[in-house]
C-alpha atoms as a PDB file:
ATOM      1  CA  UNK A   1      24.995-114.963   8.709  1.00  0.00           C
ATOM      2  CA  UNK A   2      24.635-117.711  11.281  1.00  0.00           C
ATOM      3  CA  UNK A   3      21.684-119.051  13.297  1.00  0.00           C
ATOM      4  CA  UNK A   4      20.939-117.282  16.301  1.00  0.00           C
ATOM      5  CA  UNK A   5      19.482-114.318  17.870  1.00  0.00           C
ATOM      6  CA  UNK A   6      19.693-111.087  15.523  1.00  0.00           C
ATOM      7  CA  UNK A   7      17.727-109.040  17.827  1.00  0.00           C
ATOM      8  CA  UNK A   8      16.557-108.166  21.864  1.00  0.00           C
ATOM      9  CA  UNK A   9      14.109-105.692  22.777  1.00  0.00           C
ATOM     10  CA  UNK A  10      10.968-104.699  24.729  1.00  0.00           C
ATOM     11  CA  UNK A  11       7.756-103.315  23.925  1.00  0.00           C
ATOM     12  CA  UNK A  12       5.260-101.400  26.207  1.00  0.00           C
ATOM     13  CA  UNK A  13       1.931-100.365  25.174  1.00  0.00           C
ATOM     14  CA  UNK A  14      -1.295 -99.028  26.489  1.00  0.00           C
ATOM     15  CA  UNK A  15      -4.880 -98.637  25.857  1.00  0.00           C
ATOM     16  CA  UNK A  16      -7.247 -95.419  26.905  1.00  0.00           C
ATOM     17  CA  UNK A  17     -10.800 -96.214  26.478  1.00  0.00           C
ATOM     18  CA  UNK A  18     -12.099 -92.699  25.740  1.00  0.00           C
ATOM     19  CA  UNK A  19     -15.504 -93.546  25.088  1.00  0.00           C
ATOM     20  CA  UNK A  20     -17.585 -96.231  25.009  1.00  0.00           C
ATOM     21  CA  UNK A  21     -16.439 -97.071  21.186  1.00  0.00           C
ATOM     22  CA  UNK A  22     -13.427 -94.908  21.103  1.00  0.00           C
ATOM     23  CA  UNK A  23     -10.199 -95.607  22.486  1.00  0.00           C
ATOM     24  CA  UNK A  24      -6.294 -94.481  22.077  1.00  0.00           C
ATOM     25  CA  UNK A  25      -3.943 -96.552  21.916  1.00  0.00           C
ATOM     26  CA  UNK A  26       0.132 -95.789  22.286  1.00  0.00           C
ATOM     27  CA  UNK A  27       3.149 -97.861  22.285  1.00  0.00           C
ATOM     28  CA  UNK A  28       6.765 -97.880  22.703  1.00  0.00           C
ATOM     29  CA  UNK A  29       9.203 -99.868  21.386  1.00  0.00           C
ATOM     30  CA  UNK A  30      13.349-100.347  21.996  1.00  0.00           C
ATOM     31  CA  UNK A  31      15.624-103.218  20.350  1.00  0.00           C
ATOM     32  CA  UNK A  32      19.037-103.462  20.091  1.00  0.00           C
ATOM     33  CA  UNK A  33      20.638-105.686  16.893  1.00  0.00           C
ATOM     34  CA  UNK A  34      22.929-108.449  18.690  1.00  0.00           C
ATOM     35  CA  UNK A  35      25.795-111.215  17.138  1.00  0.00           C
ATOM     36  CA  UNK A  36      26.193-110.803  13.197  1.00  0.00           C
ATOM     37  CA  UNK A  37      23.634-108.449  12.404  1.00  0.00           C
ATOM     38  CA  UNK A  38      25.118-105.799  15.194  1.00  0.00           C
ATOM     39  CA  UNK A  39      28.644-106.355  13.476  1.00  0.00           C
ATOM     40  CA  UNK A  40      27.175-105.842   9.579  1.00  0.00           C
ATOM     41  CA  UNK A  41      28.299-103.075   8.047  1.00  0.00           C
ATOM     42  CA  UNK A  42      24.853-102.408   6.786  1.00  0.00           C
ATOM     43  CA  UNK A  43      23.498-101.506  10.203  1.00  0.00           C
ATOM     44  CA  UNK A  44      24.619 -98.244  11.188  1.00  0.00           C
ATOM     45  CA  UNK A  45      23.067 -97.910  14.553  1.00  0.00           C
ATOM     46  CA  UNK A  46      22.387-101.372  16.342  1.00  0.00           C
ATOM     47  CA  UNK A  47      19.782 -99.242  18.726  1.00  0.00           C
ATOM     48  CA  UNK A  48      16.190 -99.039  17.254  1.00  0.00           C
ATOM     49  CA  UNK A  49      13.594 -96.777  19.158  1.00  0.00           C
ATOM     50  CA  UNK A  50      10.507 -96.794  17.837  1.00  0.00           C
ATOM     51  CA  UNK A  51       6.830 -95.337  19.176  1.00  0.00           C
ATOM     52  CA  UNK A  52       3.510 -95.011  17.917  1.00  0.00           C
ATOM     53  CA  UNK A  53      -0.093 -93.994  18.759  1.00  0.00           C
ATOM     54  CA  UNK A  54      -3.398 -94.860  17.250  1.00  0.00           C
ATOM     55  CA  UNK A  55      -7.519 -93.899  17.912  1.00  0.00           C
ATOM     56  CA  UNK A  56      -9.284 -96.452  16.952  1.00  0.00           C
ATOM     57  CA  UNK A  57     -13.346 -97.199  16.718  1.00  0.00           C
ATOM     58  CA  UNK A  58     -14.926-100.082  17.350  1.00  0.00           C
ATOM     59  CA  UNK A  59     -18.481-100.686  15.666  1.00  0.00           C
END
């Protein structure tokens, strides 16, 4: 493979304080695979959607 990008995306996220030491947090997350790795036969799909949420407590 070459030098170069291999990857472009954006990520958006938030934070919901819930209570004072609680909070949930969710994100989303798109890239698409760009130059050689979009043309390796390896990759199937050069879209990648990913998401995710989380509660977390702080102490």
């Amino acid at each position: 493979a070459k030098s170069g990008f291999k990857a472009v995306g954006a990520e958006l996220g938030f934070v919901y304080p819930v209570f004072e030491s609680w909070e949930v947090r969710t994100m989303i997350e798109y890239t698409r695979l760009v130059g050689d790795a979009a043309d390796s036969p390896i990759s199937k799909d050069n879209n990648v959607l990913f998401g995710g949420l989380a509660v977390s407590y702080k102490f």
